[in-house]
PDB file of N, CA and C in Angstrom:
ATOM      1  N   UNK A   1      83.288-113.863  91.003  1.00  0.00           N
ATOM      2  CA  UNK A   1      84.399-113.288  90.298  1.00  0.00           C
ATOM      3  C   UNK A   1      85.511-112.949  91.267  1.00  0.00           C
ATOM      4  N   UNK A   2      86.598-112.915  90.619  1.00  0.00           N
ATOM      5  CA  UNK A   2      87.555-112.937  91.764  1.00  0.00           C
ATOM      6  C   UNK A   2      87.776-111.180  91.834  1.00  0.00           C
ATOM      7  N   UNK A   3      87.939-110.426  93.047  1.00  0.00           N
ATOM      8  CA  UNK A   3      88.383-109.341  92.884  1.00  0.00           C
ATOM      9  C   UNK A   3      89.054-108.689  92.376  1.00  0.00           C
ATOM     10  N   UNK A   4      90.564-108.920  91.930  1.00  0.00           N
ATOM     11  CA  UNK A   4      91.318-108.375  91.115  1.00  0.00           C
ATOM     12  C   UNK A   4      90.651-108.036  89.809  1.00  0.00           C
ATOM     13  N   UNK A   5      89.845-109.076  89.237  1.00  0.00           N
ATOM     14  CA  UNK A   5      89.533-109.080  88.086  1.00  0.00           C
ATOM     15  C   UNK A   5      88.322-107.845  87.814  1.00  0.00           C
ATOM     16  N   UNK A   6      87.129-108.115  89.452  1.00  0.00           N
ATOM     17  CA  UNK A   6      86.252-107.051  88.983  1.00  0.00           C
ATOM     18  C   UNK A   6      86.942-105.732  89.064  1.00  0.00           C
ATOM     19  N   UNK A   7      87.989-105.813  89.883  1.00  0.00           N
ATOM     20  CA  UNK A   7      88.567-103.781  89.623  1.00  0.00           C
ATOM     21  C   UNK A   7      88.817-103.690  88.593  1.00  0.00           C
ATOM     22  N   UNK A   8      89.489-104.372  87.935  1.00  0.00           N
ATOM     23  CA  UNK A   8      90.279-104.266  86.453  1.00  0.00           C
ATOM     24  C   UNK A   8      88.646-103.770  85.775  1.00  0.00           C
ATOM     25  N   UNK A   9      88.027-104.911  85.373  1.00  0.00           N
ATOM     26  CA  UNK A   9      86.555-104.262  84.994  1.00  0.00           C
ATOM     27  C   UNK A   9      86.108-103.121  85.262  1.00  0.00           C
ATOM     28  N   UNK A  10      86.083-102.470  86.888  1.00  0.00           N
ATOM     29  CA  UNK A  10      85.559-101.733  86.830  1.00  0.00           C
ATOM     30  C   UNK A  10      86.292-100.288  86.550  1.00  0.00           C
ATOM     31  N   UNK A  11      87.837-100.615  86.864  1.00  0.00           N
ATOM     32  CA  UNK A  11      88.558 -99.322  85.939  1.00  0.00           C
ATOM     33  C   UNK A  11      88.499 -99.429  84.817  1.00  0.00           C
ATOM     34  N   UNK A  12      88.155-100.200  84.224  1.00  0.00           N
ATOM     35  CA  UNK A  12      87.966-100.127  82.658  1.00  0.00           C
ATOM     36  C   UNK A  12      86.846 -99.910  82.317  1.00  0.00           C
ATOM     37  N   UNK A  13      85.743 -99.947  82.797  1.00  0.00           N
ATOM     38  CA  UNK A  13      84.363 -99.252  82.665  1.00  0.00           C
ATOM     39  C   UNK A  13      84.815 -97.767  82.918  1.00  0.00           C
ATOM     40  N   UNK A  14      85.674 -97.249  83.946  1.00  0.00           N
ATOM     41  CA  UNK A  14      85.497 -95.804  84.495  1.00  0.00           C
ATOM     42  C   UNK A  14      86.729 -94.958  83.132  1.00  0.00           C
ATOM     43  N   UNK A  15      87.631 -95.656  82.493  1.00  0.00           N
ATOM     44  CA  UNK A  15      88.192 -95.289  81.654  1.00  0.00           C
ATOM     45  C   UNK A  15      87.328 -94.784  80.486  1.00  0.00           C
ATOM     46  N   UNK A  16      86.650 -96.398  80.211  1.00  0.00           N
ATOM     47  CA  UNK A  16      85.713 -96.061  78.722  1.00  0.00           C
ATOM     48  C   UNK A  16      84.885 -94.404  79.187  1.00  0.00           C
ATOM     49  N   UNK A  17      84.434 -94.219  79.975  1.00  0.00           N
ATOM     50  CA  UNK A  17      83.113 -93.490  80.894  1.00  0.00           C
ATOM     51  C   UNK A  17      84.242 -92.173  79.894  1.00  0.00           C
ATOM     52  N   UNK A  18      85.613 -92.058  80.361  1.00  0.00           N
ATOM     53  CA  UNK A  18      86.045 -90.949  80.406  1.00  0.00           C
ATOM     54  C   UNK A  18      85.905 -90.489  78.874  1.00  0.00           C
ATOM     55  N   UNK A  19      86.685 -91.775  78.202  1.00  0.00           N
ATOM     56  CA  UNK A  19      86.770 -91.784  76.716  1.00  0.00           C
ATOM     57  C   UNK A  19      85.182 -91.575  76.213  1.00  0.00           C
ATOM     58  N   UNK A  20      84.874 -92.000  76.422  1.00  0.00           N
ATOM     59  CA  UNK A  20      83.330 -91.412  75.817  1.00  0.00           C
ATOM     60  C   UNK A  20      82.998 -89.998  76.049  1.00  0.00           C
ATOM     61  N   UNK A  21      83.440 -89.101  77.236  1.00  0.00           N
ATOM     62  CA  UNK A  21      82.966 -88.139  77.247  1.00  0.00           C
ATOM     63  C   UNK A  21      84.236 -87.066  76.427  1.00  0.00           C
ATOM     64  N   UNK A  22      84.945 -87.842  76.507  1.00  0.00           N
ATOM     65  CA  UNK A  22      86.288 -86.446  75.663  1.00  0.00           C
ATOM     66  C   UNK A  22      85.518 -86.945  74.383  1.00  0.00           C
ATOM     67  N   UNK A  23      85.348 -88.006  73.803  1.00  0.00           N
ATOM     68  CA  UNK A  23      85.237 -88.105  72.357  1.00  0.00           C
ATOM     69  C   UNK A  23      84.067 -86.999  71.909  1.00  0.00           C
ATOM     70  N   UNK A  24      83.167 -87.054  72.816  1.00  0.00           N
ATOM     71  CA  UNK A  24      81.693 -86.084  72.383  1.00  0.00           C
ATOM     72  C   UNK A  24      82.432 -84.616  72.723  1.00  0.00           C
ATOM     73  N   UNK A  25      82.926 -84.583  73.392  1.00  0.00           N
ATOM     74  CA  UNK A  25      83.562 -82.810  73.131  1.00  0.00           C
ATOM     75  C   UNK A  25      84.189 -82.772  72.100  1.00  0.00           C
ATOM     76  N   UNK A  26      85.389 -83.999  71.822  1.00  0.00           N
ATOM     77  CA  UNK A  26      85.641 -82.831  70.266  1.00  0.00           C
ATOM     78  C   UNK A  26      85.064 -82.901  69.164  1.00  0.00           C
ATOM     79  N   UNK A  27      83.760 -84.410  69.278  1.00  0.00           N
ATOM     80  CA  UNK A  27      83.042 -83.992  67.831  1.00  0.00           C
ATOM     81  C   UNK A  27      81.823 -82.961  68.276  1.00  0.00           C
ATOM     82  N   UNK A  28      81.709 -82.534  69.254  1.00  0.00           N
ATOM     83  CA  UNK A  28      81.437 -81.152  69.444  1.00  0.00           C
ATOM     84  C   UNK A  28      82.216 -79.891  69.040  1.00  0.00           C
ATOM     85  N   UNK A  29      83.308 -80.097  69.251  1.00  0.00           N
ATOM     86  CA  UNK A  29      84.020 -79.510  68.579  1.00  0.00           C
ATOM     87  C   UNK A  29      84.603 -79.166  67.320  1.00  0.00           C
ATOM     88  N   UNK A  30      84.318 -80.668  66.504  1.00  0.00           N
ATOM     89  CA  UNK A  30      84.986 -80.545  64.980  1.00  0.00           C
ATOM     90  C   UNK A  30      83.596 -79.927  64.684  1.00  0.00           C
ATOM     91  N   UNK A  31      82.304 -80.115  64.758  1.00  0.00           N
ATOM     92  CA  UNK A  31      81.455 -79.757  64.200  1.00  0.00           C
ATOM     93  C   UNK A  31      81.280 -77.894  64.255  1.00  0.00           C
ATOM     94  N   UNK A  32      81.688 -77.720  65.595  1.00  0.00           N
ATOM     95  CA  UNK A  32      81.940 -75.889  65.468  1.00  0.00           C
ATOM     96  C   UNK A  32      82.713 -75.738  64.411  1.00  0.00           C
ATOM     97  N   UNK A  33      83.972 -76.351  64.593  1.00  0.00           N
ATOM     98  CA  UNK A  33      84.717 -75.902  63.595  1.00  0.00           C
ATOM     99  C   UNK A  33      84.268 -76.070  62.179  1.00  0.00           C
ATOM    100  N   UNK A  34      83.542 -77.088  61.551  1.00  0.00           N
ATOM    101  CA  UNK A  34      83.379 -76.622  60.504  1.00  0.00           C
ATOM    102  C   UNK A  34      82.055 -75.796  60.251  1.00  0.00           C
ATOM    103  N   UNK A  35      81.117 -75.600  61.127  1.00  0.00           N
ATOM    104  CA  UNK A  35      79.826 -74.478  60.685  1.00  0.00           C
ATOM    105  C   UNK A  35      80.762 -73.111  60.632  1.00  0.00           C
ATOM    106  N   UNK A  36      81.922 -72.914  61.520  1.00  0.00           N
ATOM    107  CA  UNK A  36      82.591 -71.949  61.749  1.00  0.00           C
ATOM    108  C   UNK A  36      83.503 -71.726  60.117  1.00  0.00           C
ATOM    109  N   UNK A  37      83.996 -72.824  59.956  1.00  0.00           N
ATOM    110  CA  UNK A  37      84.935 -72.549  58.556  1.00  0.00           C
ATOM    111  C   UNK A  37      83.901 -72.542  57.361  1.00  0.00           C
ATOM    112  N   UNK A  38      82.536 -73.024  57.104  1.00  0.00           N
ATOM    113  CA  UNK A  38      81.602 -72.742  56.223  1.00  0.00           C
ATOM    114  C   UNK A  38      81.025 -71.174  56.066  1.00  0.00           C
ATOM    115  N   UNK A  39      81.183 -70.791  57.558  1.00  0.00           N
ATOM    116  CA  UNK A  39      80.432 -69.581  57.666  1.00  0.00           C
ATOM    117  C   UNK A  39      81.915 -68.122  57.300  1.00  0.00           C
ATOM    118  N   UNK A  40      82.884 -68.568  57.350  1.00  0.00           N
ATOM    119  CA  UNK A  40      83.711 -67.353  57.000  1.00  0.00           C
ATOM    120  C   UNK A  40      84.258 -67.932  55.671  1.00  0.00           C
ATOM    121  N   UNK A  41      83.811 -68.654  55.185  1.00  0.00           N
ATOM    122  CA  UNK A  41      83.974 -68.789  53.675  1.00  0.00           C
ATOM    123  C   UNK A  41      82.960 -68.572  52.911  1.00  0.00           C
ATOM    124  N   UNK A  42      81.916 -68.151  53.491  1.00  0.00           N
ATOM    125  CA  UNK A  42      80.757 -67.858  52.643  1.00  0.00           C
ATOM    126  C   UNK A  42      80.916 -66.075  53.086  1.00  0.00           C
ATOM    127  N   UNK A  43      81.557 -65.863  53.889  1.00  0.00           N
ATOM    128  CA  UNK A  43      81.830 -64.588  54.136  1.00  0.00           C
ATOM    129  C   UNK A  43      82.964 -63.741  53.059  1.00  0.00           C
ATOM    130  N   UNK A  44      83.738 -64.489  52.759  1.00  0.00           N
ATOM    131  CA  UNK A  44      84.576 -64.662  51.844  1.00  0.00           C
ATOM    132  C   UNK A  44      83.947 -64.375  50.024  1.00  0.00           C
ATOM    133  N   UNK A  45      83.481 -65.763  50.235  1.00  0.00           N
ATOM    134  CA  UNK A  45      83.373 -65.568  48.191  1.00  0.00           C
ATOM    135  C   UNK A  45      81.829 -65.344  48.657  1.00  0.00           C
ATOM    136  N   UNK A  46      81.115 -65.017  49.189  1.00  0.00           N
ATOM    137  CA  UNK A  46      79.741 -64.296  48.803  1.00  0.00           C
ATOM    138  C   UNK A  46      79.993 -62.980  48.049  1.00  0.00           C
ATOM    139  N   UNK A  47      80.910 -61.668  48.937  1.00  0.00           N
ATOM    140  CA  UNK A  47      81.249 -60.172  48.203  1.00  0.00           C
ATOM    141  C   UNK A  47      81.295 -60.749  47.325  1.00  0.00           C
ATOM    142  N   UNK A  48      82.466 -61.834  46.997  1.00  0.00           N
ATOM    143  CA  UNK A  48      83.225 -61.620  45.291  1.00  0.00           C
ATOM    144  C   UNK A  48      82.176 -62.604  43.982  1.00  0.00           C
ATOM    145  N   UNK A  49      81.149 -62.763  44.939  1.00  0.00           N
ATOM    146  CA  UNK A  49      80.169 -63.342  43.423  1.00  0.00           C
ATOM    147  C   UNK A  49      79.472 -62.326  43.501  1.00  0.00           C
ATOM    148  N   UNK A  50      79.069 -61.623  44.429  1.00  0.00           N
ATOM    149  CA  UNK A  50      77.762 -60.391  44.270  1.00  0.00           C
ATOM    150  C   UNK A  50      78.918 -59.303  43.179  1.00  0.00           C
ATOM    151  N   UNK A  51      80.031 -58.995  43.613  1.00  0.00           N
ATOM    152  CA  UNK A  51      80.777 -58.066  43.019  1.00  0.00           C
ATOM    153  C   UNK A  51      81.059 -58.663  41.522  1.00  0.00           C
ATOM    154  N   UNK A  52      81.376 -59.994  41.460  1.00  0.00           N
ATOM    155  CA  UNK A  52      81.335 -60.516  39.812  1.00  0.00           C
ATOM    156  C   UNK A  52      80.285 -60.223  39.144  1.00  0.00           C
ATOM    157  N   UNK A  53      79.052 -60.914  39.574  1.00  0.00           N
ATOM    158  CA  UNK A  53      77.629 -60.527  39.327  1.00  0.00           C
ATOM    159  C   UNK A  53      77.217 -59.440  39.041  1.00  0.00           C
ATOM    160  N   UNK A  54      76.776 -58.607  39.661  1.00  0.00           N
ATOM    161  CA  UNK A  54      76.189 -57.089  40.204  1.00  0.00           C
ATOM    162  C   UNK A  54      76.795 -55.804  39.507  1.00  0.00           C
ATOM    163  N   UNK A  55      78.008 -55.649  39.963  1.00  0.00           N
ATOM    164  CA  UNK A  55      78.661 -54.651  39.870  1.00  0.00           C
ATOM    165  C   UNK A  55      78.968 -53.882  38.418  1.00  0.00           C
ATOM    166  N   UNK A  56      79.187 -55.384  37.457  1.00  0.00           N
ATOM    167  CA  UNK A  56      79.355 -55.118  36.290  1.00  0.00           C
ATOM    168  C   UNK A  56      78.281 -54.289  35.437  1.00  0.00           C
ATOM    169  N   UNK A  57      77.380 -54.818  35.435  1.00  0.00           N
ATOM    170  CA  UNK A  57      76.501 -54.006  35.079  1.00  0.00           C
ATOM    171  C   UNK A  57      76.168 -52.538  35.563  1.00  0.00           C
ATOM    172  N   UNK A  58      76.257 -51.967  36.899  1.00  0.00           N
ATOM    173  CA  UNK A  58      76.590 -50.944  37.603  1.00  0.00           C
ATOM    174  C   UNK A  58      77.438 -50.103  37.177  1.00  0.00           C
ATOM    175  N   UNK A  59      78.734 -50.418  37.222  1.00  0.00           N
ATOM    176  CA  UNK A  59      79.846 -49.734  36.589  1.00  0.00           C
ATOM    177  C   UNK A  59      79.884 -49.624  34.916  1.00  0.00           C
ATOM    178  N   UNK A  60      79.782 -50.346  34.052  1.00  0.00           N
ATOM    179  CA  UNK A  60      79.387 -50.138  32.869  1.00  0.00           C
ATOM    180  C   UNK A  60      79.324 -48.821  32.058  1.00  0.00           C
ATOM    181  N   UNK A  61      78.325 -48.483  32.865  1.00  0.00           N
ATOM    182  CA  UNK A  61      78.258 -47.060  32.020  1.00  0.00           C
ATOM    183  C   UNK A  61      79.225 -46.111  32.464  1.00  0.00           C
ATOM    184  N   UNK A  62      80.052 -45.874  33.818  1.00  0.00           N
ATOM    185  CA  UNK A  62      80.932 -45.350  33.516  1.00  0.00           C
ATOM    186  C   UNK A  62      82.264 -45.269  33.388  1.00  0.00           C
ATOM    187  N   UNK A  63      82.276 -46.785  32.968  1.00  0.00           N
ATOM    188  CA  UNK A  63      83.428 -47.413  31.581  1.00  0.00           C
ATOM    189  C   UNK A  63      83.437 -46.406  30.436  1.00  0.00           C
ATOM    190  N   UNK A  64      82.378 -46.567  30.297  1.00  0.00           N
ATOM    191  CA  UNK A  64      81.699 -46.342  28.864  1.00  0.00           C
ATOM    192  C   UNK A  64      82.012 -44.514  28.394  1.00  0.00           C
ATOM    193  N   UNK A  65      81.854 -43.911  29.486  1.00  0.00           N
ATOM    194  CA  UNK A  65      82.172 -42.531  29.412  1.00  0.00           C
ATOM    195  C   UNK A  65      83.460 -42.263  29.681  1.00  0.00           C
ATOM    196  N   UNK A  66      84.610 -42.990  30.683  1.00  0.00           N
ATOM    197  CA  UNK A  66      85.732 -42.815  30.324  1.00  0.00           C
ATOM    198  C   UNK A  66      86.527 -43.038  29.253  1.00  0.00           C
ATOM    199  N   UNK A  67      85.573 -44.397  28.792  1.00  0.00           N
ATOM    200  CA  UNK A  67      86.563 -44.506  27.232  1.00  0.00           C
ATOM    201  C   UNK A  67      86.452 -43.366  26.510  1.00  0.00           C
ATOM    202  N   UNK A  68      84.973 -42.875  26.441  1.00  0.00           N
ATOM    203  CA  UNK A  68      84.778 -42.093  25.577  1.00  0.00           C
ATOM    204  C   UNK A  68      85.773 -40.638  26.084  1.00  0.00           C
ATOM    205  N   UNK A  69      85.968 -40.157  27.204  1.00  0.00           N
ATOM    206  CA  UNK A  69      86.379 -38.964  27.182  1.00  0.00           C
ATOM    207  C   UNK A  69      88.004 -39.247  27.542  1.00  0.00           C
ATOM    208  N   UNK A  70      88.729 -40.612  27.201  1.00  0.00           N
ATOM    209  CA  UNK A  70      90.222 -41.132  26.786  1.00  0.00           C
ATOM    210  C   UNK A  70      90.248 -40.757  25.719  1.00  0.00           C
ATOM    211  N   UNK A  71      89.471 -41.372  24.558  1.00  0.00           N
ATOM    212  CA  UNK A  71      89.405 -40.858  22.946  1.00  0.00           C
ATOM    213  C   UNK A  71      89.174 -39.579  22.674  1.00  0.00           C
ATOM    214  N   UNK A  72      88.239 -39.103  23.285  1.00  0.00           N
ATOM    215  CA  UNK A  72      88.519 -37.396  23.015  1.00  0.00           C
ATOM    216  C   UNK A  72      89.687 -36.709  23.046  1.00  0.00           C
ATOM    217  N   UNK A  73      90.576 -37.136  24.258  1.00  0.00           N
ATOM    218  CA  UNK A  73      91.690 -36.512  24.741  1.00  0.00           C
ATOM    219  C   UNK A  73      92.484 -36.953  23.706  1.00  0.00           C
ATOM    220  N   UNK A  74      92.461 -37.923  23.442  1.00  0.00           N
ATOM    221  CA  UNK A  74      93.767 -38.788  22.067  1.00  0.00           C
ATOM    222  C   UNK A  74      93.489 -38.043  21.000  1.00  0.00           C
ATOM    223  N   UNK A  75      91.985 -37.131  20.339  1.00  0.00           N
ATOM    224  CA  UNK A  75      91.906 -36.346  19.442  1.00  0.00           C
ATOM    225  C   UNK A  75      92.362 -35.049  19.643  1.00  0.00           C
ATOM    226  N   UNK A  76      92.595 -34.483  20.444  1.00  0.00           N
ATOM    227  CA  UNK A  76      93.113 -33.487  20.986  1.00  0.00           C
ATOM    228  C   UNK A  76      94.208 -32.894  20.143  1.00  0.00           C
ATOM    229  N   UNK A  77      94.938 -31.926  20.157  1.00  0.00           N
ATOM    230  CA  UNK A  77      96.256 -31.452  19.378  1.00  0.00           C
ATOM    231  C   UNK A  77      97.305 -31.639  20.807  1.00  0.00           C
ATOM    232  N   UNK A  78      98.149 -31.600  20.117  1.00  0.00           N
ATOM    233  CA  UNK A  78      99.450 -32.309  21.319  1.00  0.00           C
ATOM    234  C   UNK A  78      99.644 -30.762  21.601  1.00  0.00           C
ATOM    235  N   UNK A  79      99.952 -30.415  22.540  1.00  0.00           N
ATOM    236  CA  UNK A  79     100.206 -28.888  23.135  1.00  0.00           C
ATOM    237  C   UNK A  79     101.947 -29.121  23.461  1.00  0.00           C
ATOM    238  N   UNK A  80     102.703 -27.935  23.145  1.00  0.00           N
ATOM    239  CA  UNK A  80     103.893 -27.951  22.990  1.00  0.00           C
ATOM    240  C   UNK A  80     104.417 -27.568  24.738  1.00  0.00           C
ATOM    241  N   UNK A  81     105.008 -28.187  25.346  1.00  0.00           N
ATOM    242  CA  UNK A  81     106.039 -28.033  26.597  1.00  0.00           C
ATOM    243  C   UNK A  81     107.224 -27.287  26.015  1.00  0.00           C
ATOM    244  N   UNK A  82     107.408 -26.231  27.022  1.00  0.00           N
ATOM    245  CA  UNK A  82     108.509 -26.074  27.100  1.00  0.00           C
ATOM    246  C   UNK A  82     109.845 -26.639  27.188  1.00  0.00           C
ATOM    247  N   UNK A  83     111.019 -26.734  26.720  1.00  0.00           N
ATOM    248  CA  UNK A  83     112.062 -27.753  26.819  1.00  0.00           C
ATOM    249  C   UNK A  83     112.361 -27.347  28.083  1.00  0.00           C
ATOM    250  N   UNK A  84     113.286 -28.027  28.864  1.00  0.00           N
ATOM    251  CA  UNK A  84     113.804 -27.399  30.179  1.00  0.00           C
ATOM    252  C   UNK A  84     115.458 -27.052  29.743  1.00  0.00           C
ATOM    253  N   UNK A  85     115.929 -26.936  28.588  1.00  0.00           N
ATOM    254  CA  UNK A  85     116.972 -26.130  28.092  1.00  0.00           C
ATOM    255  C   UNK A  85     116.688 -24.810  27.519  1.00  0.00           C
ATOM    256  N   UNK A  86     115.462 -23.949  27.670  1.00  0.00           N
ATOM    257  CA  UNK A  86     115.010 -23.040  26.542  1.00  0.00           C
ATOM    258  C   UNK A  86     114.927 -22.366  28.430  1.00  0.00           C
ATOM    259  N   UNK A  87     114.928 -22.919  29.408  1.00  0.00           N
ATOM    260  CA  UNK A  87     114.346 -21.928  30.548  1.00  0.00           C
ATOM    261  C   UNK A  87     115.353 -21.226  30.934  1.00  0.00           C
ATOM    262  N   UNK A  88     115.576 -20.153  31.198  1.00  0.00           N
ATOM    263  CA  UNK A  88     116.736 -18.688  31.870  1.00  0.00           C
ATOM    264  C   UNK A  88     116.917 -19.032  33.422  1.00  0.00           C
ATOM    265  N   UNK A  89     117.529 -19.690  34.048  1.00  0.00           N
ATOM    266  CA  UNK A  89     117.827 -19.561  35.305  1.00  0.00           C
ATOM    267  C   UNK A  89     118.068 -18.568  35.914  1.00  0.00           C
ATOM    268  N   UNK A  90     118.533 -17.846  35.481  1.00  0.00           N
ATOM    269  CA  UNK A  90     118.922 -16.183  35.953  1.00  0.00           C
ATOM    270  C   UNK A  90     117.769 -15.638  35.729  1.00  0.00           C
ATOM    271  N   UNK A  91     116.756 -15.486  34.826  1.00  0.00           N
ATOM    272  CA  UNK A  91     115.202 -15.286  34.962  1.00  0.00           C
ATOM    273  C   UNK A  91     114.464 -15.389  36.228  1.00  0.00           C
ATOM    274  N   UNK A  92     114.153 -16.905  36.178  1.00  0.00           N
ATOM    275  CA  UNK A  92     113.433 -17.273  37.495  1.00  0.00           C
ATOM    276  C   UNK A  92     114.149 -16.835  38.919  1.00  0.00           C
ATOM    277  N   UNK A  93     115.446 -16.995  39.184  1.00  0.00           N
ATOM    278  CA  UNK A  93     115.929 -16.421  39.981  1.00  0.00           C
ATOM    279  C   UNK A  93     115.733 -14.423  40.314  1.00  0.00           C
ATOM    280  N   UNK A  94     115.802 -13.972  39.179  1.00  0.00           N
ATOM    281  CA  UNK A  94     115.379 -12.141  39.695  1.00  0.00           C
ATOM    282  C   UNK A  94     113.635 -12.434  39.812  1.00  0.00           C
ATOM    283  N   UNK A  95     112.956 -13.236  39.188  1.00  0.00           N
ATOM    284  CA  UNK A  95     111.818 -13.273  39.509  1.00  0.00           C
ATOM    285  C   UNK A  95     111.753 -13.453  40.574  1.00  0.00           C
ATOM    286  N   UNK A  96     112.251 -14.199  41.452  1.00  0.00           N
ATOM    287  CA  UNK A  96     112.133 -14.739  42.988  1.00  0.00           C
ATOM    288  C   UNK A  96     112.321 -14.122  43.678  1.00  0.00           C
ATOM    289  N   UNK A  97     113.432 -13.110  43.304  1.00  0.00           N
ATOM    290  CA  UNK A  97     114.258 -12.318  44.453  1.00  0.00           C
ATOM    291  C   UNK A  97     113.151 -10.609  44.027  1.00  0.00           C
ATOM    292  N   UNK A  98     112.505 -10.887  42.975  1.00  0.00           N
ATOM    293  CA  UNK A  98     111.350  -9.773  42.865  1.00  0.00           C
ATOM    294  C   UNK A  98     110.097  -9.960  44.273  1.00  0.00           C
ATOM    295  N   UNK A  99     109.768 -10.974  43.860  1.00  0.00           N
ATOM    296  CA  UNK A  99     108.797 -11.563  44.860  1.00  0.00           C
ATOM    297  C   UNK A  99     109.306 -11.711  46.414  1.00  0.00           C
ATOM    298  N   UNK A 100     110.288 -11.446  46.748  1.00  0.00           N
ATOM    299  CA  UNK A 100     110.674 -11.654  47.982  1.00  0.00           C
ATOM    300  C   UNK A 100     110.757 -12.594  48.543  1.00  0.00           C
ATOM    301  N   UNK A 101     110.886 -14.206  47.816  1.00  0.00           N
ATOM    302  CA  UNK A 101     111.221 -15.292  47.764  1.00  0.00           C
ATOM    303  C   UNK A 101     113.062 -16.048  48.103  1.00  0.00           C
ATOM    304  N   UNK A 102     113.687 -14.920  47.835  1.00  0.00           N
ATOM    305  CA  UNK A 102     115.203 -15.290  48.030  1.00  0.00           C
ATOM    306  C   UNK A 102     115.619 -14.011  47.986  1.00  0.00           C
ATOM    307  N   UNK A 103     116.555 -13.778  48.412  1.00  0.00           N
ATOM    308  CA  UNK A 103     117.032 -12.424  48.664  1.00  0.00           C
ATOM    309  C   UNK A 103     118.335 -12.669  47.947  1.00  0.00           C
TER     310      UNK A 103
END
C-alpha cells in the first residue's frame, strides 16, 4: 500500500475511534435524560392521582357538614346593622376623648 493512503486509513480509523466514543456518551446521556424526565413526571402526576383518588373520599364528610352548617346559617333571621347615617360622630368622638383616646 502506498503510504499516503495507509495514513489516510489510519486517521480515519483514529477519527471513527473518536466518533464512536462521543456517540456512547450521549446515548449515555439521552438515556439519563429520559429515566430522569420519567422520574420527575411521575413525581408530578403521582400527588395529583393519589389526591384525585384518595382524598375525595377523606374530605367528604367535611363537605358534608359545611354544607350543612351554610344552610343553617341561610335559616337564620337576617340581624339588622346599623346604617352608618344613624351613627353620632360627635358621640364616638366624647366617647374617645372619655377614654383618653384623643384629647
Amino acid at each position: 500500500m502506498e503510504p499516503d493512503i495507509k495514513a489516510l486509513l489510519e486517521e480515519n480509523l483514529r477519527l471513527t475511534r473518536e466518533v464512536h466514543v462521543m456517540m456512547k456518551r450521549t446515548r449515555r446521556y439521552m438515556a439519563t435524560r429520559t429515566v430522569l424526565t420519567l422520574i420527575s413526571f411521575a413525581l408530578i402526576v403521582g400527588p395529583l392521582l393519589f389526591a384525585a383518588f384518595y382524598l375525595p373520599p377523606l374530605i367528604g364528610p367535611y363537605i358534608e357538614q359545611y354544607q350543612q352548617l351554610m344552610n343553617n346559617l341561610e335559616q337564620l333571621p337576617a340581624v339588622p346593622t346599623p346604617s352608618k347615617s344613624k351613627v353620632d360622630i360627635e358621640q364616638l368622638l366624647d366617647q374617645a376623648r372619655q377614654f383618653g383616646i384623643i384629647k
